[in-house]
Protein backbone atom coordinates (compact mmCIF):
# COMPACT_ATOMS: atom_id res chain seq x y z
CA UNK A 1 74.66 31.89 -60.98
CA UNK A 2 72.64 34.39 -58.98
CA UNK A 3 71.72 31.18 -56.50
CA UNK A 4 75.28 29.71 -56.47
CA UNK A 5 77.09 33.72 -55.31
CA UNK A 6 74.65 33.55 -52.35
CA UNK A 7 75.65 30.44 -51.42
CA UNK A 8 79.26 31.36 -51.67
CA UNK A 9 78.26 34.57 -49.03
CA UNK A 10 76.78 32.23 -46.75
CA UNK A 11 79.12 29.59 -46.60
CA UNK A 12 82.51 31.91 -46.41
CA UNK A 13 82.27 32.38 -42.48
CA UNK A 14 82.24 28.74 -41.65
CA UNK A 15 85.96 28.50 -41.67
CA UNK A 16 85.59 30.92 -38.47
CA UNK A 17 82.41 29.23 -36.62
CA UNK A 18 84.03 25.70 -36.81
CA UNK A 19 87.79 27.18 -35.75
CA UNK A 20 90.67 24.73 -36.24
CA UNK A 21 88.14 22.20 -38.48
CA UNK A 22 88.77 22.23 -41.68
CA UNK A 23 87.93 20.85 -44.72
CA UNK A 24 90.77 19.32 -47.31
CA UNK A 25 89.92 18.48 -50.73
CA UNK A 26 91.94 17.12 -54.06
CA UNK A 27 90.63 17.05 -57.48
CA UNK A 28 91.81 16.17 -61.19
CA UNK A 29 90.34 18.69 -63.22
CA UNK A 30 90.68 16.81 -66.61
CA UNK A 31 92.80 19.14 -69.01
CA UNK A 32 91.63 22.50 -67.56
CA UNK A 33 93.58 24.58 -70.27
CA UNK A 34 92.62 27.96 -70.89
CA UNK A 35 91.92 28.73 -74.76
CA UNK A 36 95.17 30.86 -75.50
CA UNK A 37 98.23 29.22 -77.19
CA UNK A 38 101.46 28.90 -74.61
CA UNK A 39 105.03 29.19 -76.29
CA UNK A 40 106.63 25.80 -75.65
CA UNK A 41 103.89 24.18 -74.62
CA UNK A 42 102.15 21.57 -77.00
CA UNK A 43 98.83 22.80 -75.86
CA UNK A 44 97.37 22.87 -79.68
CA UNK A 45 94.38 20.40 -79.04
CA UNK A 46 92.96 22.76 -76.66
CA UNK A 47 92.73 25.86 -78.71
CA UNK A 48 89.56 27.27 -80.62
CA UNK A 49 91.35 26.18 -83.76
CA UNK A 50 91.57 22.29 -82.72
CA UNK A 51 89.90 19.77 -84.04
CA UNK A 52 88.51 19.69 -80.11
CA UNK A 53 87.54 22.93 -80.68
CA UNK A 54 87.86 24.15 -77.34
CA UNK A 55 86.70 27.52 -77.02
CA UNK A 56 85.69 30.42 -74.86
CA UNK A 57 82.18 29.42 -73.94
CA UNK A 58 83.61 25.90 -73.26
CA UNK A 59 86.24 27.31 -71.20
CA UNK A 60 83.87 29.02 -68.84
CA UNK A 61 81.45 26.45 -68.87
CA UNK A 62 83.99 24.24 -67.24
CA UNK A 63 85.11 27.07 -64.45
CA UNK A 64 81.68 27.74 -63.50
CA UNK A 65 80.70 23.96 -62.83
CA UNK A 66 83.97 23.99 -61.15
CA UNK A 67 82.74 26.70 -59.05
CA UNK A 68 79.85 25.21 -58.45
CA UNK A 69 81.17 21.80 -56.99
CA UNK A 70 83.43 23.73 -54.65
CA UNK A 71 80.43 25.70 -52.97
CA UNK A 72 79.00 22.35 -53.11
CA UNK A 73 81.88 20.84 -51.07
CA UNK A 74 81.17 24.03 -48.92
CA UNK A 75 84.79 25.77 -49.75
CA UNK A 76 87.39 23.40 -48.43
CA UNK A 77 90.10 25.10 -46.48
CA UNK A 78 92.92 23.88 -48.90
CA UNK A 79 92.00 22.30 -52.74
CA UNK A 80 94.76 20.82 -54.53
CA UNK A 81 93.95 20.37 -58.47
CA UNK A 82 95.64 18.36 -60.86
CA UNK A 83 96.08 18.86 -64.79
CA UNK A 84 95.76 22.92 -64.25
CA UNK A 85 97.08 24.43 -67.39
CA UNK A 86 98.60 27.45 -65.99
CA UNK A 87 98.01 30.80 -63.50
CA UNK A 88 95.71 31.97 -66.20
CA UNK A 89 93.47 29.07 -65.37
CA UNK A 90 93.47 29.78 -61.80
CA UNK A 91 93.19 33.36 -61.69
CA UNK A 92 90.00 33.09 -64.05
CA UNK A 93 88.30 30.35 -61.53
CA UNK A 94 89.11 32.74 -58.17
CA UNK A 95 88.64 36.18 -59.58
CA UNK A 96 86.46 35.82 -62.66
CA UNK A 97 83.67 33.48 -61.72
CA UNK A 98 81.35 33.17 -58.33
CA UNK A 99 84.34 31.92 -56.42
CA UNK A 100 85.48 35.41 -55.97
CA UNK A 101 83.17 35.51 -53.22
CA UNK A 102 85.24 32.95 -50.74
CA UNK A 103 88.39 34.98 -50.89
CA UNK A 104 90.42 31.90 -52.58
CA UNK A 105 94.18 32.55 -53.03
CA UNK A 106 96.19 30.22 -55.07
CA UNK A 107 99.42 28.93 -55.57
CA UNK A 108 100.49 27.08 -59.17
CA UNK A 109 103.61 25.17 -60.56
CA UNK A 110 105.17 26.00 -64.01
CA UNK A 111 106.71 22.88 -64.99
CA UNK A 112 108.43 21.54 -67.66
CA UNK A 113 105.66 19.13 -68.57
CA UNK A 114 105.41 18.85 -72.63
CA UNK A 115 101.47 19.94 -72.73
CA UNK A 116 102.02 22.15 -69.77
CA UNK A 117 100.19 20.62 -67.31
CA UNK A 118 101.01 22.21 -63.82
CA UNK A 119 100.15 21.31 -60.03
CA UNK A 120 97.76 24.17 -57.66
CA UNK A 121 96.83 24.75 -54.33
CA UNK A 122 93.52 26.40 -53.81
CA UNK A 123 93.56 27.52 -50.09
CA UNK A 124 91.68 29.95 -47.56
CA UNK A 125 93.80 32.23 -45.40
CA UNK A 126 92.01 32.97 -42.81
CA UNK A 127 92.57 29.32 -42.28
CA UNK A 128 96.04 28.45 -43.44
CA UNK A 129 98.72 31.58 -43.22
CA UNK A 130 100.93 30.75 -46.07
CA UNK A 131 104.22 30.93 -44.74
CA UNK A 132 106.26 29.55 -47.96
CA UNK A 133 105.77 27.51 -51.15
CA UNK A 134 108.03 26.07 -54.19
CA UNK A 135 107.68 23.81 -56.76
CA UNK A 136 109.80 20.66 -56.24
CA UNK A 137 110.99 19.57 -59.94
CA UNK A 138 112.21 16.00 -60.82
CA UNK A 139 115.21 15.31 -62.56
CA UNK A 140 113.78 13.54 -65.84
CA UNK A 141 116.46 14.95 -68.13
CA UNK A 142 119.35 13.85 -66.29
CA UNK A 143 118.53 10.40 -66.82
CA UNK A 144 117.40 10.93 -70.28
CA UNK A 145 113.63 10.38 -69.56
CA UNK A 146 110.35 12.79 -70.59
CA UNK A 147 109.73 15.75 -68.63
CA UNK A 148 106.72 15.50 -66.07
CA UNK A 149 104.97 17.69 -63.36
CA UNK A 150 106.79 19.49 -60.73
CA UNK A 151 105.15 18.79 -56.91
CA UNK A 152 104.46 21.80 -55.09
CA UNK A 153 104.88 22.18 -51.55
CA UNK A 154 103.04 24.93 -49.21
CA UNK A 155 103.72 24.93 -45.40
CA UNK A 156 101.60 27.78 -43.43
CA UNK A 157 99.63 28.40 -40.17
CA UNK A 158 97.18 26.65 -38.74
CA UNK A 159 95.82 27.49 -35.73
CA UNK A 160 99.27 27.18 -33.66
CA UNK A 161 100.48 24.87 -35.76
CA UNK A 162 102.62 24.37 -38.90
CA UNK A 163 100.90 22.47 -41.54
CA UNK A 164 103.13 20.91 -44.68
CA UNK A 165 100.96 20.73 -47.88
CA UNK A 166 102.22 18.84 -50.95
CA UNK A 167 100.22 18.09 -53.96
CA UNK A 168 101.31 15.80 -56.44
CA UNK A 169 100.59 14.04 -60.11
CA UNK A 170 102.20 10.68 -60.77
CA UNK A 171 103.14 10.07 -64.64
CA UNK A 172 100.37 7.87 -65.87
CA UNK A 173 100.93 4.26 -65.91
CA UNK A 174 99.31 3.96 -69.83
CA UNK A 175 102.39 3.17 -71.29
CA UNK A 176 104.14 0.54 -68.43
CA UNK A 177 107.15 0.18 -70.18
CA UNK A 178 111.02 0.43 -68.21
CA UNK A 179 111.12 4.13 -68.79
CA UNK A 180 107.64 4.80 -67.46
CA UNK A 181 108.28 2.64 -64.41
CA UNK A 182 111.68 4.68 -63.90
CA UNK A 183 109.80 8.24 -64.46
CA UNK A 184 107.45 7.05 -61.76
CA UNK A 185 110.42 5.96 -59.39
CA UNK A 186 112.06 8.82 -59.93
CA UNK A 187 109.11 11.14 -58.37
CA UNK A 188 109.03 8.93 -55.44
CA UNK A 189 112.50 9.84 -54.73
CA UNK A 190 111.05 13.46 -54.81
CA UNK A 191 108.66 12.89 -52.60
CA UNK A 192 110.71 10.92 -50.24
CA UNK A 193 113.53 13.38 -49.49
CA UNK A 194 110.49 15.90 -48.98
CA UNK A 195 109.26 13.51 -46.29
CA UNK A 196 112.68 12.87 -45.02
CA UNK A 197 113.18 16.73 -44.42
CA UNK A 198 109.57 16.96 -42.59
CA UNK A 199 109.92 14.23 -40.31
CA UNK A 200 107.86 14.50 -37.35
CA UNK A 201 106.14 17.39 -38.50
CA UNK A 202 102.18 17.81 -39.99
CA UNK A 203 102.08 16.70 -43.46
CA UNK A 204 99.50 16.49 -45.93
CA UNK A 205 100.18 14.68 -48.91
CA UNK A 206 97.63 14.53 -52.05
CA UNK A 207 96.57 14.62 -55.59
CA UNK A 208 96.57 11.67 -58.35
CA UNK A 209 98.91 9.44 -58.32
CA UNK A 210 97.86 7.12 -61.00
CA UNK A 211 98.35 4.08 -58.32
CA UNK A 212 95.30 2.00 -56.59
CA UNK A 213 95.35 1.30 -53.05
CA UNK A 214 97.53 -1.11 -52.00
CA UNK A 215 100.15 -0.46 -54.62
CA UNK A 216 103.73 -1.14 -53.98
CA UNK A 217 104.18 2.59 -54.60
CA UNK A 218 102.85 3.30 -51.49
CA UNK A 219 104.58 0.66 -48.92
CA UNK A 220 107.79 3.01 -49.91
CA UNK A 221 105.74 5.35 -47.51
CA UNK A 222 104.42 3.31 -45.31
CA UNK A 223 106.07 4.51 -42.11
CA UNK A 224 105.86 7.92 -42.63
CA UNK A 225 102.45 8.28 -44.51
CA UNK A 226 98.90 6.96 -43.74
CA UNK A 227 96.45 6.90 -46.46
CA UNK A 228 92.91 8.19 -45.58
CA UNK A 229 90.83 6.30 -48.12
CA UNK A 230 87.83 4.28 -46.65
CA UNK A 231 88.84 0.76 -47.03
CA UNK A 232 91.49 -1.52 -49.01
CA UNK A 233 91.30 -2.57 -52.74
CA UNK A 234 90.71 -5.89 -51.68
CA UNK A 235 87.50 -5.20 -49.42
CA UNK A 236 86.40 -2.16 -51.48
CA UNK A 237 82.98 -2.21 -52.97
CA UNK A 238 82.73 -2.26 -56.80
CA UNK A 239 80.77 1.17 -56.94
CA UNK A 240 83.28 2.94 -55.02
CA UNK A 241 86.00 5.11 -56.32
CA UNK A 242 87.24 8.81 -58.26
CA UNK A 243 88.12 6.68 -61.11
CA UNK A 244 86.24 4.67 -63.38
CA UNK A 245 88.04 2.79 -66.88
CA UNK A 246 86.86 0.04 -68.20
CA UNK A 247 84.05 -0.91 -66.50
CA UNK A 248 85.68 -0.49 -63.05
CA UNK A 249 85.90 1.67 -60.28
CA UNK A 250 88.97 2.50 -58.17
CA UNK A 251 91.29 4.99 -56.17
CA UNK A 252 93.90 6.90 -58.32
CA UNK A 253 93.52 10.09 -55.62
CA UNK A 254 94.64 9.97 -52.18
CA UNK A 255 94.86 12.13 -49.23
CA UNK A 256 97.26 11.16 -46.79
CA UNK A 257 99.07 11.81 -43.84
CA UNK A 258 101.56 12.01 -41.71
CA UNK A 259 101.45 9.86 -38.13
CA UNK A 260 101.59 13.03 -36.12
CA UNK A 261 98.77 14.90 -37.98
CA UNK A 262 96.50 11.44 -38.24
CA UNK A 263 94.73 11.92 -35.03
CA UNK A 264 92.85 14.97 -36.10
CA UNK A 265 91.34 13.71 -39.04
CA UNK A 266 87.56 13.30 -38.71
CA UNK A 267 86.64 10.05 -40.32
CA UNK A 268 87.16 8.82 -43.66
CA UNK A 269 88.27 10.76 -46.59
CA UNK A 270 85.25 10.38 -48.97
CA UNK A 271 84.33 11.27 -53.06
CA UNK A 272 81.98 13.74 -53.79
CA UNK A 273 79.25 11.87 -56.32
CA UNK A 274 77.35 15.42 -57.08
CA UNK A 275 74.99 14.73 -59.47
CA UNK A 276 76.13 17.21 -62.41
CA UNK A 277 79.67 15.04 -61.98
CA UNK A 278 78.08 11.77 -62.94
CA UNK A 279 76.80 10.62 -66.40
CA UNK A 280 73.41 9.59 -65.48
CA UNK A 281 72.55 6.53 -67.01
CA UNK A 282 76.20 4.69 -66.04
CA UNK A 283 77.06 7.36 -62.74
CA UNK A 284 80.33 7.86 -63.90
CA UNK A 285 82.34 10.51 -64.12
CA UNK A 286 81.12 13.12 -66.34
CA UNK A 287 84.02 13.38 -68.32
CA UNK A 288 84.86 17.37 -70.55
CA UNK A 289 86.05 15.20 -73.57
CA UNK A 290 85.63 11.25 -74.79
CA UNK A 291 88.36 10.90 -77.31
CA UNK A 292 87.94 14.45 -79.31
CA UNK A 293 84.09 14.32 -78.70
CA UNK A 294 83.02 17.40 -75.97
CA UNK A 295 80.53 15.56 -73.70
CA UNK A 296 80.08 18.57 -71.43
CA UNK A 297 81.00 17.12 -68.10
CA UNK A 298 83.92 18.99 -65.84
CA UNK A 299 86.09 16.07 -65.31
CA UNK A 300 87.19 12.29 -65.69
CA UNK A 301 88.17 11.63 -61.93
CA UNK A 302 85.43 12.56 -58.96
CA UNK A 303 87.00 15.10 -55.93
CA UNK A 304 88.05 13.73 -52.75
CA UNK A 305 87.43 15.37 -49.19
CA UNK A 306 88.45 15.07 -45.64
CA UNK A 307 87.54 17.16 -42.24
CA UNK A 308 90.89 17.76 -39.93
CA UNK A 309 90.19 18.69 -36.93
CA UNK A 310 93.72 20.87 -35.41
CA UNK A 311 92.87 21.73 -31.43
């Protein structure tokens, strides 16, 4: 740990050699749920009591390797995490563990999701200037579906521009029945009137959306989003991917943008394949849990990053 806070000393002025580059990250932390029961929430199979058994030194275990990937990714300028129990969780990570150091503030959704899973935004303000946030909800009830996440949506100041962050988490496709599909529609009316009302502005969209490239969830966006990911599920390679279920790889987290922000972008945005984040004998994600077995890992989906460059 010793090692890990003096690389978070050395790496927190880079955000002010390097200027208006910065670095943009997105990650699915797997069920990152603190160890303390919340009212309404069915959070039960992450409590000490569980048949999971997920307790304090399991709990900390996962923030610190957290921690450690982030240094790792050398502090992105803005994170946005996925599957974030609640404020707890992200307090712990940026005041309580090594990441102190980099001066992370955070912003975090309380939604109306059944386990309580919530939506953050990790970000650095010397480098963006919050300005404003809220959490965007979607109208499940009214149409008698299942509660899901909220999307949050940051816009502050970068350099002398205005940058639009939203992060988002897509209901999971595991059950692709008519109400699933509809759950799924509904968010992308969410995140359309969002776009609508940013129109010709800098927008960063990102976080899982439970959809490969190429999926007709994304041509919905297609004039006023670019995705940033390497290549097209068609030409991909086999070994490439945050995702990995039966037996193969692919994109279920994406960074994109919008036209007027796409020609800073540096390159590519690429996964982070860390060793600690990869089961070594298959190099796949190092999952926390199989089932109710703990296998130690930090999460089931690898982190995504991208360099902007805003002069």
């Amino acid at each position: 740990m010793r090692i890990l806070f003096v690389a978070l000393v050395l790496f927190a002025p880079m955000f002010l050699v390097h200027g208006q580059v910065f670095r943009v990250a997105t990650w699915n932390l797997e069920n990152a749920f603190d160890t303390v029961h919340d009212v309404g929430k069915d959070d039960y199979e992450f409590l000490p009591s569980s048949e999971r058994k997920w307790h304090g030194g399991r709990y900390w275990r996962k923030l610190r390797g957290i921690t450690q990937t982030i240094a790792a990714m050398e502090l992105p300028a803005l994170i946005g995490v996925q599957e974030v129990e609640n404020d707890t969780v992200l307090r712990d990570l940026t005041r309580r563990t090594a990441l102190w150091s980099a001066r992370y503030r955070y912003l975090v959704t309380d939604s109306p999701d059944e386990r309580g899973v919530d939506v953050g935004l990790l970000y650095n303000p010397k480098v963006f200037s919050l300005i404003e946030w809220k959490s965007l909800s979607v109208p499940a009830k009214k149409y008698g579906l299942r509660s899901t996440r909220d999307m949050l949506l940051a816009s502050g100041i970068v350099g002398d521009d205005t940058l639009h962050v939203c992060v988002v988490h897509f209901p999971s496709r595991r059950n692709d029945d008519e109400a699933t599909r509809r759950l799924r529609s509904l968010v992308s009316d969410v995140l359309a009137n969002v776009l609508d009302s940013l129109k010709g502005k800098n927008v960063i969209v990102m976080g899982d959306f439970n959809a490969e490239v190429g999926d007709e969830l994304f041509s919905r966006f297609s004039t006023s989003l670019y995705s940033l990911l390497p290549q097209s599920k068609k030409n991909s390679n086999k070994v490439r991917g945050t995702y990995y279920f039966r037996g193969i790889w692919g994109y279920l987290d994406h960074i994109l943008v919008s036209p007027q922000l796409l020609p800073f972008v540096k390159g590519n945005a690429m996964e982070c394949r860390f060793l600690w984040l990869l089961r070594t004998k298959k190099q796949i994600p190092h999952r926390t849990y199989g089932g109710k077995n703990y296998l130690g890992g930090l999460s089931d989906h690898l982190p995504l990053v991208v360099d902007i460059d805003m002069k």
